[in-house]
Protein backbone atom coordinates (compact mmCIF):
# COMPACT_ATOMS: atom_id res chain seq x y z
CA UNK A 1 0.00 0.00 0.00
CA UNK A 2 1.34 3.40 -0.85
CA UNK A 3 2.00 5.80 2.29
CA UNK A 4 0.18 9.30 1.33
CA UNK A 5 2.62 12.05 1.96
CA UNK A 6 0.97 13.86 4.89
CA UNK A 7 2.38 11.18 7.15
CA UNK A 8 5.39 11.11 8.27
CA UNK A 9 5.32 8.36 11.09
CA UNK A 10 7.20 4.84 11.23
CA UNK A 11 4.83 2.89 9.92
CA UNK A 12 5.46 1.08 6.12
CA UNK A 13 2.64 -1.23 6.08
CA UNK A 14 0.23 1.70 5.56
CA UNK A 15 -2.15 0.44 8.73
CA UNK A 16 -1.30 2.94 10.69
CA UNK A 17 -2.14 6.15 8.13
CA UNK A 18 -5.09 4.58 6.96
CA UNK A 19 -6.41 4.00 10.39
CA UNK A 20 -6.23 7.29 11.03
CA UNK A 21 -8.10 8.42 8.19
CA UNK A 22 -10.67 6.29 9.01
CA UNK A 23 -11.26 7.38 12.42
CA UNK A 24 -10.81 11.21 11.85
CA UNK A 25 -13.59 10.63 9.40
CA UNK A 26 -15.56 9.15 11.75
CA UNK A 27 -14.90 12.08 14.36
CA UNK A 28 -16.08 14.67 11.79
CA UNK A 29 -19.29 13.29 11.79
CA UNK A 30 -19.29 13.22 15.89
CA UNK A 31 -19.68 9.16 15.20
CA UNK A 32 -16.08 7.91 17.03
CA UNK A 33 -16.66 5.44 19.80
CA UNK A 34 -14.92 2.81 22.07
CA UNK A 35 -14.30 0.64 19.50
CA UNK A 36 -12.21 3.55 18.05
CA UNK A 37 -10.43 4.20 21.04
CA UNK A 38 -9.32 0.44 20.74
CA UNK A 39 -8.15 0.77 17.18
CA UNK A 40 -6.45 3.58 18.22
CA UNK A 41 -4.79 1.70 20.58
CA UNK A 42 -3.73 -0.94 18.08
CA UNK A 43 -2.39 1.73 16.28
CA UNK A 44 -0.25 2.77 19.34
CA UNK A 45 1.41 -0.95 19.49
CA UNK A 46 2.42 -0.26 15.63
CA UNK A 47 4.12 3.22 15.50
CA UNK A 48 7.25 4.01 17.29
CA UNK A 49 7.69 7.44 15.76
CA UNK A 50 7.04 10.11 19.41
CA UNK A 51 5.19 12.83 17.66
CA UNK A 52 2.77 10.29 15.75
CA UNK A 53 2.37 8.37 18.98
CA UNK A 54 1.43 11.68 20.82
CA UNK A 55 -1.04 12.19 17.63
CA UNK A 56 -2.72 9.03 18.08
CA UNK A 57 -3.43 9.29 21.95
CA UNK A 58 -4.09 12.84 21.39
CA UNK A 59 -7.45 11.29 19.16
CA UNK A 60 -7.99 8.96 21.78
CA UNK A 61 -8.13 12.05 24.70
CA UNK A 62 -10.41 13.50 21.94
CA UNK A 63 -12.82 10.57 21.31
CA UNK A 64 -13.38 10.62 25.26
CA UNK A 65 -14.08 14.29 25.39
CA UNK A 66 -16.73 13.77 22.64
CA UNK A 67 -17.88 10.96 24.70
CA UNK A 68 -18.35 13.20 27.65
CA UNK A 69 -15.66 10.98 29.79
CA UNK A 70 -14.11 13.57 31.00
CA UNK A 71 -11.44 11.97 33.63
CA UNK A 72 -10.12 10.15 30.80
CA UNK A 73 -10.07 12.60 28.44
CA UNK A 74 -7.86 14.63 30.58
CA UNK A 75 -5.49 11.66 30.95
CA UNK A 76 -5.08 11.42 27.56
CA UNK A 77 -4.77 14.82 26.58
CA UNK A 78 -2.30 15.56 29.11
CA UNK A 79 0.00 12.89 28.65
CA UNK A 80 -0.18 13.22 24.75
CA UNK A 81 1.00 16.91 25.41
CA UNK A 82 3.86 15.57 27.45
CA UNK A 83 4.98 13.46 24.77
CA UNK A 84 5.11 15.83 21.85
CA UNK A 85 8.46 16.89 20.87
CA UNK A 86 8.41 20.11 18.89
CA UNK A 87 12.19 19.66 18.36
CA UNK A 88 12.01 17.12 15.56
CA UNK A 89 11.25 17.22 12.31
CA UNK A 90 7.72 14.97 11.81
CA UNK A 91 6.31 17.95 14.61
CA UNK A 92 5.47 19.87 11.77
CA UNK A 93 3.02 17.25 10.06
CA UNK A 94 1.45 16.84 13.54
CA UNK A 95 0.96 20.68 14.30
CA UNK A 96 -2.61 21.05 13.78
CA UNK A 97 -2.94 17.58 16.08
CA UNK A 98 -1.38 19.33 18.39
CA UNK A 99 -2.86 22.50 18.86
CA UNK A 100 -6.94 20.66 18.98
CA UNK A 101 -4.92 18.77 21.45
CA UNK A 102 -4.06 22.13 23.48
CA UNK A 103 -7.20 23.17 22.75
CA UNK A 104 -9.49 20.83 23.73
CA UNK A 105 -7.20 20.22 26.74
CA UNK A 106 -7.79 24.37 27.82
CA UNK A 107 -11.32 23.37 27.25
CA UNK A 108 -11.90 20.93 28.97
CA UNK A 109 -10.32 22.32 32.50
CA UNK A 110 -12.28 25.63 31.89
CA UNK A 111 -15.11 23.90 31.64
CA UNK A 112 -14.66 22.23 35.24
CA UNK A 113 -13.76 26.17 36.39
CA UNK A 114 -10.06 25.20 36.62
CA UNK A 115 -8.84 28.38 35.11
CA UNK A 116 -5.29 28.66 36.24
CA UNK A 117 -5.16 25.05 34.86
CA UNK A 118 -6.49 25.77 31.46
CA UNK A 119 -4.39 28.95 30.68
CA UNK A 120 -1.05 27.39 30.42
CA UNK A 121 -2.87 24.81 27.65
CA UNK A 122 -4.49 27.66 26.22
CA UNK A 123 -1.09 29.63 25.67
CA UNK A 124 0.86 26.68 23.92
CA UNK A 125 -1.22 27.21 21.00
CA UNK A 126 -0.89 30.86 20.31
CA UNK A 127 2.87 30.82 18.44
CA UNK A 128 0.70 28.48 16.24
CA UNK A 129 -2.78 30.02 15.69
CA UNK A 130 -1.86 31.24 12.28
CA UNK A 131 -0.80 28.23 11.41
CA UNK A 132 -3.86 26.10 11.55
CA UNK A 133 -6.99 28.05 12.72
CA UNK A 134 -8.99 30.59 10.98
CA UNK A 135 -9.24 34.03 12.62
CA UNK A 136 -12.74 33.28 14.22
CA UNK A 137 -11.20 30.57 15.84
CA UNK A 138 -8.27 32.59 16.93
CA UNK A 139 -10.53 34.90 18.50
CA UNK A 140 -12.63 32.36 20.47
CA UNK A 141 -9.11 31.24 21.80
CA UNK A 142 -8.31 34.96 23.12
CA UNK A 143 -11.69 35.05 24.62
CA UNK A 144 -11.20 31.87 26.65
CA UNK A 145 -7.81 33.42 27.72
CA UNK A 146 -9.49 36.92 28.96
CA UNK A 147 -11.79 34.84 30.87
CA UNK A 148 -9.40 32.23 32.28
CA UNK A 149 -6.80 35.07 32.85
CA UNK A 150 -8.89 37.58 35.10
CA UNK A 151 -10.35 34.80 36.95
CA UNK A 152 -6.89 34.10 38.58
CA UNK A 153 -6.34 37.55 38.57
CA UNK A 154 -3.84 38.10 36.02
CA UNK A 155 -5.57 40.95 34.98
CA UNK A 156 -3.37 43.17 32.68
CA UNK A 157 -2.46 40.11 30.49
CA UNK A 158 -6.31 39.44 30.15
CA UNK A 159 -6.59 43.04 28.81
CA UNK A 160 -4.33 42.02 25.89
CA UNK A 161 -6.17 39.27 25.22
CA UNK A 162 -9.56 40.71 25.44
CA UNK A 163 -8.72 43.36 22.85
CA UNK A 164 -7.22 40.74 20.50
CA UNK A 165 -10.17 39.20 20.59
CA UNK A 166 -12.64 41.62 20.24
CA UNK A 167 -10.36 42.54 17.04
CA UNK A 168 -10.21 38.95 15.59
CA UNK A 169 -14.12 38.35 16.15
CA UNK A 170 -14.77 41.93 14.97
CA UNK A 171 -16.26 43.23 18.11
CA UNK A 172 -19.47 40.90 18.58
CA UNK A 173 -21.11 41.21 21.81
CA UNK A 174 -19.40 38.59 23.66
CA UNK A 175 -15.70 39.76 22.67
CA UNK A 176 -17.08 43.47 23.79
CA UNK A 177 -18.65 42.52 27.29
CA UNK A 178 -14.94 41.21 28.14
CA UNK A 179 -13.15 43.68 26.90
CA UNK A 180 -15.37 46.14 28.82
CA UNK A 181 -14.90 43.93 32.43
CA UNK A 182 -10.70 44.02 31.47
CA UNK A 183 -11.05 47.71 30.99
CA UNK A 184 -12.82 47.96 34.67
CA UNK A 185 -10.33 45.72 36.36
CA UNK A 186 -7.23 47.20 35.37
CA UNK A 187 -9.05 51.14 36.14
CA UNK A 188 -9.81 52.37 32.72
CA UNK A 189 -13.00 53.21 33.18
CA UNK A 190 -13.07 55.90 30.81
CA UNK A 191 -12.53 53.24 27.77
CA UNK A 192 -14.75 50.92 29.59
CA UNK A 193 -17.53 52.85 29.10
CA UNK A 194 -16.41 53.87 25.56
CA UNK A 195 -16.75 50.07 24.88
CA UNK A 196 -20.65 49.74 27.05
CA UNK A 197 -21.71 52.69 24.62
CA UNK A 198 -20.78 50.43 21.66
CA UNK A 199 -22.49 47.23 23.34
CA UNK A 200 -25.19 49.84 23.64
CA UNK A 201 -25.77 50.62 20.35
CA UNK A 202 -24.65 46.93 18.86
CA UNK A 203 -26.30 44.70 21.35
CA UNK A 204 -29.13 45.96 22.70
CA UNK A 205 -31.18 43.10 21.53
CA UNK A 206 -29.11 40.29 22.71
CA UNK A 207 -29.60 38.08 25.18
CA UNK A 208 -26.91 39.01 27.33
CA UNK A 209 -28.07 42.88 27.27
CA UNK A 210 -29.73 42.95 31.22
CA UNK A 211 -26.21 41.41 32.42
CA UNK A 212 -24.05 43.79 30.70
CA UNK A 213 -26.18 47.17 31.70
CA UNK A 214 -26.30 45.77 35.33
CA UNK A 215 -22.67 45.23 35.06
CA UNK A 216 -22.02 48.81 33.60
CA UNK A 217 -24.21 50.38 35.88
CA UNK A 218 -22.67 48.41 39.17
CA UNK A 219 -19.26 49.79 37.96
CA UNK A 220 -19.09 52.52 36.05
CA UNK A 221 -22.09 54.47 37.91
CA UNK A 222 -24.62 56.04 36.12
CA UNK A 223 -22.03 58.72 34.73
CA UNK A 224 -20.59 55.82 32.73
CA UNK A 225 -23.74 54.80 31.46
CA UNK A 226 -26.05 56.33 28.91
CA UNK A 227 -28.63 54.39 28.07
């Protein structure tokens, strides 16, 4: 069987690269099970090559997380980010692996509240956003770092983040109503409610509206707020 060129791994036979097609295909259509996690597995007791061995557990943390098991998603994840080597020369075939790994990874602890947990995972993709992720994606990243960041209090690097989002998801509501709370918690109020007059006029029809004017209101005073 011929090897297709995007891997890179140790494997001649051409098991191990067609598994994995296979089972990505499967995970595109959110239809991956156990009995993928097992060929996965399989696959494991084939390759030898590091970086496509983190690549292959990295699917398996993955499969779990889709499978709401989160304990042993976590494992996974975190052990297949261990064993990535960034030094050697298949890392670059694995890249986009390897940032859903970080991803997913940042994810999954935010989820569970564990913010000073997730940040770190969160922050190993960002010298390789541009790489593999469309901006939108980019900016969903940045928001999840504004969030994660000012909830452990790391306040002026969440302000960077929050206005790199808002840039990359061209200001929507969500990206605004954080950049707004990083404007209040590192005292520029005066830009903070610059940025509540914009929500004003851009989102006063969301959702989310109530929260933000109660927010504005609690913080900036009534001076900061023209509604």
């Amino acid at each position: 069987m011929s090897i297709p060129e995007w891997y890179t791994g140790s494997d001649r036979s051409g098991d191990v690269a067609k598994g994995i097609e296979a089972i990505i295909a499967k995970m595109d259509e959110h239809q991956a099970d156990h009995q993928d996690i097992s060929r996965l597995r399989d696959l494991q007791s084939v390759e030898t090559e590091v970086n496509w061995r983190a690549f292959l557990l990295s699917l398996i943390g993955t499969i779990h997380y889709d499978l709401k098991e989160q304990d042993k998603a976590a494992e996974a994840l975190e052990s297949a980010l261990m064993d990535f080597k960034p030094y050697l020369s298949t890392f670059d075939e694995v890249l986009s692996v390897y940032c859903q790994t970080c991803y997913t990874a940042g994810v999954l602890f935010y989820e569970r509240e564990q913010y000073a947990v997730a940040a770190p995972y969160l922050l190993r993709c960002l010298p390789y956003l541009h790489e593999v992720y469309e901006n939108a994606y980019v900016g969903d990243i940045y928001s999840l770092l504004t969030i994660c960041l000012n909830m452990t209090d790391e306040v002026e690097d969440a302000l960077i983040f929050a206005e790199a989002a808002a840039f990359a998801r061209q200001y929507d509501c969500e990206s605004l109503e954080n950049l707004m709370i990083a404007y209040v918690a590192t005292g520029q109020n005066q830009k903070a409610s610059e940025v509540f007059q914009v929500l004003s006029d851009r989102c006063r029809q969301s959702d989310n509206f109530e929260r933000i004017l109660d927010f504005a209101r609690r913080e900036l005073g009534e001076t900061g707020v023209v509604n």
